[in-house]
C-alpha atoms as a PDB file:
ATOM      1  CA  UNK A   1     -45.679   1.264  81.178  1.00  0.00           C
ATOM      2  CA  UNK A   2     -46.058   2.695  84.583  1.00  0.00           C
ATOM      3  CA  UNK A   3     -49.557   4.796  84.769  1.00  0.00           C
ATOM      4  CA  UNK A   4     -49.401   8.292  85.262  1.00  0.00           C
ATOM      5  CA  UNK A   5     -52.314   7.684  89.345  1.00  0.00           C
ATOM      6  CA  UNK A   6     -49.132   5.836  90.351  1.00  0.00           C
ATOM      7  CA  UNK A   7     -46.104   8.415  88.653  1.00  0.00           C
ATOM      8  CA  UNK A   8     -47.392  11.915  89.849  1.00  0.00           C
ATOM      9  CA  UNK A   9     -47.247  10.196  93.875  1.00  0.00           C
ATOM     10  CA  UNK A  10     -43.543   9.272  93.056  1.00  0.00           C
ATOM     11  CA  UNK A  11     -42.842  12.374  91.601  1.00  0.00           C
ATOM     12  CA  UNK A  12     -44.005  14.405  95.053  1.00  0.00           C
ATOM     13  CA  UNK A  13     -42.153  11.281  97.296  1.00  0.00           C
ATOM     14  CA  UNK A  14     -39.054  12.209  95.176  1.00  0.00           C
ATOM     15  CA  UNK A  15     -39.699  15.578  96.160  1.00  0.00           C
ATOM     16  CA  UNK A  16     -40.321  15.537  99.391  1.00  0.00           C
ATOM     17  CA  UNK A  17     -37.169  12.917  99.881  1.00  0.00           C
ATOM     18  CA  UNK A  18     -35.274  15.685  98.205  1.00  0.00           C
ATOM     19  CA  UNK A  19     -36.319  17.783 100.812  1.00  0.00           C
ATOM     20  CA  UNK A  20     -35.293  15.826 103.919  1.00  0.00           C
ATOM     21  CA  UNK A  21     -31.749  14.775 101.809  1.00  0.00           C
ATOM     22  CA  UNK A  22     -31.560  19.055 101.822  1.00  0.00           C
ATOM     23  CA  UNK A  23     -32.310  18.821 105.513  1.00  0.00           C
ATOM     24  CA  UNK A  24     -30.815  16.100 106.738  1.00  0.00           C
ATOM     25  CA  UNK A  25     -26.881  17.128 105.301  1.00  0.00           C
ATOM     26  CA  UNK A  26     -27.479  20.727 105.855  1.00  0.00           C
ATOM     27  CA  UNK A  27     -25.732  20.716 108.911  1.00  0.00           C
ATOM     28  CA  UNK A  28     -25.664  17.044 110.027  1.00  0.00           C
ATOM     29  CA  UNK A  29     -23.278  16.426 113.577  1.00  0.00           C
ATOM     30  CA  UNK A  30     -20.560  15.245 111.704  1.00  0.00           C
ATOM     31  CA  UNK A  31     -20.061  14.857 108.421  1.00  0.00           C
ATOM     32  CA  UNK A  32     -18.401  11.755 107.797  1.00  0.00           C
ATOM     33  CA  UNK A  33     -20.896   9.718 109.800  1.00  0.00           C
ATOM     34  CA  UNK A  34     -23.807  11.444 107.412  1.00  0.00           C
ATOM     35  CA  UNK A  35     -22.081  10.493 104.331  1.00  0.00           C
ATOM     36  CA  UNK A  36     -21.689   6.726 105.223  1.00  0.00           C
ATOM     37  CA  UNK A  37     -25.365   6.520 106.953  1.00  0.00           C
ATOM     38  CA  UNK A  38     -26.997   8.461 103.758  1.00  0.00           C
ATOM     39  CA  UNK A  39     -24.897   6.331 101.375  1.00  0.00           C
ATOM     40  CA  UNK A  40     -27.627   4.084 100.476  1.00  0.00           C
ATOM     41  CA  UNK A  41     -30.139   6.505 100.435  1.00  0.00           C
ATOM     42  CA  UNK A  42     -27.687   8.144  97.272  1.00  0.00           C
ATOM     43  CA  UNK A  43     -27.162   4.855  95.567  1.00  0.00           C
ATOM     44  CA  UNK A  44     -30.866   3.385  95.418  1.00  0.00           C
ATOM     45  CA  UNK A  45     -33.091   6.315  94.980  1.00  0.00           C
ATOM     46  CA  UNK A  46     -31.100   6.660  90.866  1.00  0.00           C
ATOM     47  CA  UNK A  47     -31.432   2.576  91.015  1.00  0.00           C
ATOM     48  CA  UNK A  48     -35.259   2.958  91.262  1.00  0.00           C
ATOM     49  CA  UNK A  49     -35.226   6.126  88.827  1.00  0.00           C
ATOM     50  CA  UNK A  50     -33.642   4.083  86.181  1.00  0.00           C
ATOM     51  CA  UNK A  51     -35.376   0.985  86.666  1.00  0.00           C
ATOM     52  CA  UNK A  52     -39.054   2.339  87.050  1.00  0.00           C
ATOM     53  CA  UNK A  53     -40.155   2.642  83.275  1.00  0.00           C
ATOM     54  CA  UNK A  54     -38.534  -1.583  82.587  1.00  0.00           C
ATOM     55  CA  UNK A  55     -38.957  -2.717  86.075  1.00  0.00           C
ATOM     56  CA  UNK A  56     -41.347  -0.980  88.416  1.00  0.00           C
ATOM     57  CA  UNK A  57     -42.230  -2.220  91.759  1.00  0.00           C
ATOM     58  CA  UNK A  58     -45.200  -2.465  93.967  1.00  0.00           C
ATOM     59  CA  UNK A  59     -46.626   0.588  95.516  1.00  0.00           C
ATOM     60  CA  UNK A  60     -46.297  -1.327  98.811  1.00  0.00           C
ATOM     61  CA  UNK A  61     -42.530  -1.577  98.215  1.00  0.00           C
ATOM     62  CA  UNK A  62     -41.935   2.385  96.905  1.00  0.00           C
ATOM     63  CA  UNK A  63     -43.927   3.470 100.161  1.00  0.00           C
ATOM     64  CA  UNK A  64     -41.384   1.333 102.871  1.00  0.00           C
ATOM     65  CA  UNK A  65     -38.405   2.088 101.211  1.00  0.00           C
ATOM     66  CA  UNK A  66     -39.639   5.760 101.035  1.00  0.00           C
ATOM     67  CA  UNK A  67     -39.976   5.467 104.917  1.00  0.00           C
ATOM     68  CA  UNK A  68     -36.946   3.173 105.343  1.00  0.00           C
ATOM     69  CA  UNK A  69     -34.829   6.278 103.429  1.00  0.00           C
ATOM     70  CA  UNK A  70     -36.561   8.438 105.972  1.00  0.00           C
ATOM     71  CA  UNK A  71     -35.070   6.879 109.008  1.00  0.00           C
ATOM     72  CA  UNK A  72     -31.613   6.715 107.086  1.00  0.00           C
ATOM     73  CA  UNK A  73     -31.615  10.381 106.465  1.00  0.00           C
ATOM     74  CA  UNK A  74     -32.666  11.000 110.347  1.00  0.00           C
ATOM     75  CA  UNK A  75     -29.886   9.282 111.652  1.00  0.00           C
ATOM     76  CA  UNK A  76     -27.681  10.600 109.043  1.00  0.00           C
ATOM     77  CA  UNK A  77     -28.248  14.782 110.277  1.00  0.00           C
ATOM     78  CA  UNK A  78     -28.034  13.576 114.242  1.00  0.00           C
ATOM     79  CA  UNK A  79     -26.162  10.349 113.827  1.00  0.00           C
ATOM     80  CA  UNK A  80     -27.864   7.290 115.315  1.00  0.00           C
ATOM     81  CA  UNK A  81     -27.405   7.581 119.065  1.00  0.00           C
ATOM     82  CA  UNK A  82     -28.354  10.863 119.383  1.00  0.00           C
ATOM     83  CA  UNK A  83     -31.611  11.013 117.378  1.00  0.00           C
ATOM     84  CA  UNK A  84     -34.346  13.054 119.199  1.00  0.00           C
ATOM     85  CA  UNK A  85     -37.390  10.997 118.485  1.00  0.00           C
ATOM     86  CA  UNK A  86     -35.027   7.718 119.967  1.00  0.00           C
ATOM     87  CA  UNK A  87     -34.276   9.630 123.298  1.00  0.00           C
ATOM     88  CA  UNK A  88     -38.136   9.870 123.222  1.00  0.00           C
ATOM     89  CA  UNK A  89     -38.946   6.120 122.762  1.00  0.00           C
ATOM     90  CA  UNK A  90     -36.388   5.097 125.531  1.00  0.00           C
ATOM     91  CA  UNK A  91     -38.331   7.492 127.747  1.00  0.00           C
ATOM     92  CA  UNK A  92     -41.490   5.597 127.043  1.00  0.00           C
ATOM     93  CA  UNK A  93     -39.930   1.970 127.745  1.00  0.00           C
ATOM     94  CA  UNK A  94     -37.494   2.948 130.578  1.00  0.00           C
ATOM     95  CA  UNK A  95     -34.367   2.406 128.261  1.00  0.00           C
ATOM     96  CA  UNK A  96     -30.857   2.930 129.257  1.00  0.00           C
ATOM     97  CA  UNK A  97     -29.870   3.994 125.744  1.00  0.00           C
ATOM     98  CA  UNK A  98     -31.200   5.311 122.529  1.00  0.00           C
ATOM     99  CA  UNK A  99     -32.826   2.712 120.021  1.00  0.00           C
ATOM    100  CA  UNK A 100     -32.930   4.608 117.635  1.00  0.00           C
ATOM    101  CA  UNK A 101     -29.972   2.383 115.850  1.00  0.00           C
ATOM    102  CA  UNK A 102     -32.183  -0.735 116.587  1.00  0.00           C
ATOM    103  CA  UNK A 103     -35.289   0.372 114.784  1.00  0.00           C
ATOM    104  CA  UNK A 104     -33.110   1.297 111.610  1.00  0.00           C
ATOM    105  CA  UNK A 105     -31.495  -2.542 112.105  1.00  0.00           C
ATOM    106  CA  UNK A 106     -35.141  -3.436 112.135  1.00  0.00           C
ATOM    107  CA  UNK A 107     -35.639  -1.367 109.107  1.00  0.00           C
ATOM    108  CA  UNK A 108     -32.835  -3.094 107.400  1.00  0.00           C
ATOM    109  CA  UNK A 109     -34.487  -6.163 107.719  1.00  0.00           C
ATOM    110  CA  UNK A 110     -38.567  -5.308 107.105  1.00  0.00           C
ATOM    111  CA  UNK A 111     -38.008  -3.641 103.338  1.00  0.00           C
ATOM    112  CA  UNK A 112     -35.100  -5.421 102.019  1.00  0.00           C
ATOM    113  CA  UNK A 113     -36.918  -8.483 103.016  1.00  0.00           C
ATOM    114  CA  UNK A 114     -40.115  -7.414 100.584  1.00  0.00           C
ATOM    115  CA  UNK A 115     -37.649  -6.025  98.139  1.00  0.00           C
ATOM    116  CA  UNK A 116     -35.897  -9.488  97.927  1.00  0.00           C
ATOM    117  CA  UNK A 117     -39.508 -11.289  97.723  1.00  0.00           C
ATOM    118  CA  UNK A 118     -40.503  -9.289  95.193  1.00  0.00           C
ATOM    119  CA  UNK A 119     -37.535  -9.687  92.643  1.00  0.00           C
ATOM    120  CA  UNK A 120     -37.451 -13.763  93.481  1.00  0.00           C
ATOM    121  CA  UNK A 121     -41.227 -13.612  92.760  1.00  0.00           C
ATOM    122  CA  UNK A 122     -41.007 -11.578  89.391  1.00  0.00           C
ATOM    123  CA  UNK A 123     -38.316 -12.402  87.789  1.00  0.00           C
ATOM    124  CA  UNK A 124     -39.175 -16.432  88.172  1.00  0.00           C
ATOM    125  CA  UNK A 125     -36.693 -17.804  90.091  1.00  0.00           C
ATOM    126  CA  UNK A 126     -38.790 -19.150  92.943  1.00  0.00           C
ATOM    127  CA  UNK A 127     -42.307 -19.876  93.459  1.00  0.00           C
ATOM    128  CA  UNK A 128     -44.257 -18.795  96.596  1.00  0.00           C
ATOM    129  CA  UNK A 129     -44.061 -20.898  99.488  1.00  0.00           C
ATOM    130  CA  UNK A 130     -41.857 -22.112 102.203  1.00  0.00           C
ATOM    131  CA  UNK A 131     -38.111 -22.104 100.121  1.00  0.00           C
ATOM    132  CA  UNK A 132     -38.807 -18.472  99.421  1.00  0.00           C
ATOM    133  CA  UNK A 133     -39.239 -17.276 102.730  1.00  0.00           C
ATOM    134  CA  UNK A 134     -36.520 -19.037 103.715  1.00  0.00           C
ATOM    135  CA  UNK A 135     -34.117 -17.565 101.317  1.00  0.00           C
ATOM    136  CA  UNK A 136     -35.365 -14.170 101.485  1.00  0.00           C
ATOM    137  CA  UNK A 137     -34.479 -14.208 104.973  1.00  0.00           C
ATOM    138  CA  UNK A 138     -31.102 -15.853 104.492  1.00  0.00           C
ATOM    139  CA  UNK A 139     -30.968 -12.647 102.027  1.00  0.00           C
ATOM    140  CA  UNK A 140     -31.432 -10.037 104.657  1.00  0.00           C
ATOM    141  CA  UNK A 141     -29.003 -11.634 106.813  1.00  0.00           C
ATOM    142  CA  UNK A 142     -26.447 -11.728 104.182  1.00  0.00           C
ATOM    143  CA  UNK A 143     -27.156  -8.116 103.986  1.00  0.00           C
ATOM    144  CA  UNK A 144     -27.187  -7.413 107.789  1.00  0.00           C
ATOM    145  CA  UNK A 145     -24.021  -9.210 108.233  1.00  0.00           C
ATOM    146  CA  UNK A 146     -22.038  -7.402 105.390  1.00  0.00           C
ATOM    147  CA  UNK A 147     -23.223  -3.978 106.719  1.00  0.00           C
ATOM    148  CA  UNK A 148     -21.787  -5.028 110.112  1.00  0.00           C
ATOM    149  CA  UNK A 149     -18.835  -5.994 108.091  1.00  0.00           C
ATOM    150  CA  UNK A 150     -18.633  -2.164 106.685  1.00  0.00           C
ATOM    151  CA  UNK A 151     -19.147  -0.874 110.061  1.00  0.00           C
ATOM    152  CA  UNK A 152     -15.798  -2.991 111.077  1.00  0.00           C
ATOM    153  CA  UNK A 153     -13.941  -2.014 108.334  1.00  0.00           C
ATOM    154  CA  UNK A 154     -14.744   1.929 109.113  1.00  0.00           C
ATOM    155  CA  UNK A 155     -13.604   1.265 112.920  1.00  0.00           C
ATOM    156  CA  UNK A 156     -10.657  -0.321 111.601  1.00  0.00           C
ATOM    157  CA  UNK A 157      -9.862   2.743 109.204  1.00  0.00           C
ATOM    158  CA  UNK A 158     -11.151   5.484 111.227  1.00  0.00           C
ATOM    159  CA  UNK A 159     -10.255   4.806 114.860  1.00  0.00           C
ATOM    160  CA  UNK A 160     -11.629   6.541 116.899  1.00  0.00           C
ATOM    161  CA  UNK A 161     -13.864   8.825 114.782  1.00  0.00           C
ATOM    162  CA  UNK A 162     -15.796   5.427 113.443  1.00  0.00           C
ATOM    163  CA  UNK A 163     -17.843   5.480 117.109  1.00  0.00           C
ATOM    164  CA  UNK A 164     -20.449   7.922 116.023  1.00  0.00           C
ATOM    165  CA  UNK A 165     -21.300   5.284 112.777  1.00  0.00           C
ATOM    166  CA  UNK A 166     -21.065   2.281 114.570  1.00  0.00           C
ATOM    167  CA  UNK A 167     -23.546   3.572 117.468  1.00  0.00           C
ATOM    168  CA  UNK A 168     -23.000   0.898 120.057  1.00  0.00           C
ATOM    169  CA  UNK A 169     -23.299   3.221 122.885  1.00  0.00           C
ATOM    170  CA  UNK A 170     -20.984   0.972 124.849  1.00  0.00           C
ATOM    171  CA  UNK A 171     -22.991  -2.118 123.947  1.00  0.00           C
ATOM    172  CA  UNK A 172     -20.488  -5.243 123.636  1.00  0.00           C
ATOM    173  CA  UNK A 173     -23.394  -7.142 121.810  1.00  0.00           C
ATOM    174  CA  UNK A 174     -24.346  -4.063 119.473  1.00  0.00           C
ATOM    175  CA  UNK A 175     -23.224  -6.232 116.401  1.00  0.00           C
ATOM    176  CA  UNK A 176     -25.392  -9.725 117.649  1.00  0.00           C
ATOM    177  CA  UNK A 177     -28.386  -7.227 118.600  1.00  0.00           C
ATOM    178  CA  UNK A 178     -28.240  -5.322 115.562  1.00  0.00           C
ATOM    179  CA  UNK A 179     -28.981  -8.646 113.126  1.00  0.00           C
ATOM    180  CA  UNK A 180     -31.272  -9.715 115.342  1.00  0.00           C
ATOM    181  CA  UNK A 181     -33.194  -6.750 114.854  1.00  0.00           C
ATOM    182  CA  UNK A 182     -32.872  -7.587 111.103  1.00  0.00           C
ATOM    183  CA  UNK A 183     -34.057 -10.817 111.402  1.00  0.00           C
ATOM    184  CA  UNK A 184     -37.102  -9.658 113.565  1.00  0.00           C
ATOM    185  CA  UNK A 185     -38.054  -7.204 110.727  1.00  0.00           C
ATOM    186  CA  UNK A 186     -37.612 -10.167 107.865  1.00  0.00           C
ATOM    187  CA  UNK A 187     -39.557 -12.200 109.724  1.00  0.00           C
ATOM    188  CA  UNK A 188     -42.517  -9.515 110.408  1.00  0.00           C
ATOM    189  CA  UNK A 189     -42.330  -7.862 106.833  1.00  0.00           C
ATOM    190  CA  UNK A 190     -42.828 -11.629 105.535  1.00  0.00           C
ATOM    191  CA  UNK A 191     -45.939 -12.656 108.361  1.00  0.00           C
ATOM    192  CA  UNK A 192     -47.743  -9.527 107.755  1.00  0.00           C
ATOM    193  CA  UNK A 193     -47.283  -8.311 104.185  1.00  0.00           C
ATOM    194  CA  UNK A 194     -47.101 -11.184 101.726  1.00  0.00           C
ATOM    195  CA  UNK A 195     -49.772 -11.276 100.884  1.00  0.00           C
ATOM    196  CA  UNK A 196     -50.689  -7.888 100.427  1.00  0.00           C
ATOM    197  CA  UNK A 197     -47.437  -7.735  97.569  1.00  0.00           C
ATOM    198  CA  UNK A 198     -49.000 -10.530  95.868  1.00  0.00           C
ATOM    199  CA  UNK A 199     -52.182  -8.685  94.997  1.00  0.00           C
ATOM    200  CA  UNK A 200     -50.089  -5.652  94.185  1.00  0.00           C
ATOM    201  CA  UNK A 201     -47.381  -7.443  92.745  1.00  0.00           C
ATOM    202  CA  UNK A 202     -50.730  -9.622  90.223  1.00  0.00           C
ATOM    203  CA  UNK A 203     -52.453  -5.221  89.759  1.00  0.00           C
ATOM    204  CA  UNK A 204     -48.879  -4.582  87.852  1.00  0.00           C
ATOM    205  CA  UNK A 205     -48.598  -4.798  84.328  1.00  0.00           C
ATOM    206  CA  UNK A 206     -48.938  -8.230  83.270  1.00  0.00           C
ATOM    207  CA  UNK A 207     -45.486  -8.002  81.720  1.00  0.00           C
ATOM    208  CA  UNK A 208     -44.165  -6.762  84.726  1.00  0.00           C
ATOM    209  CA  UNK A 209     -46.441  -8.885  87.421  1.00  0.00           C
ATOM    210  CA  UNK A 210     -45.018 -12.637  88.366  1.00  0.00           C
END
């Protein structure tokens, strides 16, 4: 049973998420790019709702996907090339276009990456070591490569309206770059926070814990 010191922080993330959800689709550039970039933001928040009583994850896990939803809902209201804070970071760096689209590619890679790990952990079906981190990351390519396989089918079905979801900003490489970036973020999630899920992952509930 989930304890109430890790529930009643949930509970105000929910809120809060709620909040930005309000925000972000209040009056988002256009409309059809905010549905498809909020899309997952819609489909896993009721996943985790329904699961968290049978199945709940580490607190290291509900924060990044928290933050991960964040940058979703972000480039949802501007849409991904236009995003303030990205304009911002290609000041810094000298940048000929916004990254904004690269750090959520990175995002796309850094959480599902732990999420992966920690349901191959859990549920048995690997032991720690060098085979897991191998599949997890073949996981978050899997995942990187059918998103860029959504993005094709929108272009394909929307014309000329699909260029403010696919983002490439004129980039003939957006699609390589873009699961690069995924990989990057597999590949950091797994060097720096392992380890940190495993003691989280063994504080769970021992029916819960691997």
């Amino acid at each position: 049973m989930p304890t109430t010191s890790r529930t009643r922080p949930l509970i105000a993330a929910l809120i809060v998420l709620t909040g930005l959800l309000v925000w972000s689709g209040w009056q988002p550039y256009d409309r059809a790019t905010w549905w498809m970039e909020v899309a997952p933001v819609l489909i896993a928040v009721p996943l985790l709702m329904a699961t968290y009583r049978r199945f709940p994850l580490s607190t290291l896990l509900y924060v990044l996907i928290f933050v991960h939803a964040a940058i979703l809902l972000l480039g949802g209201a501007y849409t991904y090339a236009r995003v303030p804070l990205g304009f911002e970071i290609a000041n810094w760096l000298g940048l000929q276009r916004n990254p904004y689209d690269k750090i959520g590619h990175f995002a796309q890679g850094f959480v599902p990456a732990l999420v992966a790990r920690e349901i191959l952990l859990r549920g048995g079906y690997l032991p720690r070591g060098k085979m897991l981190n191998f599949l997890v990351v073949c996981v978050v390519l899997a995942i990187s490569a059918s998103y860029e396989l959504i993005e094709w089918a929108a272009a394909l079905a929307m014309g000329q309206g699909a260029e403010e979801f696919l983002g490439t900003q004129g980039d003939p490489w957006d699609t390589q770059s873009d699961m690069f970036c995924a990989l990057l973020g597999a590949v950091t999630a797994l060097l720096l926070f392992s380890r940190t899920q495993d003691r989280q992952i063994r504080r769970l509930p021992s029916k819960h814990a691997a």
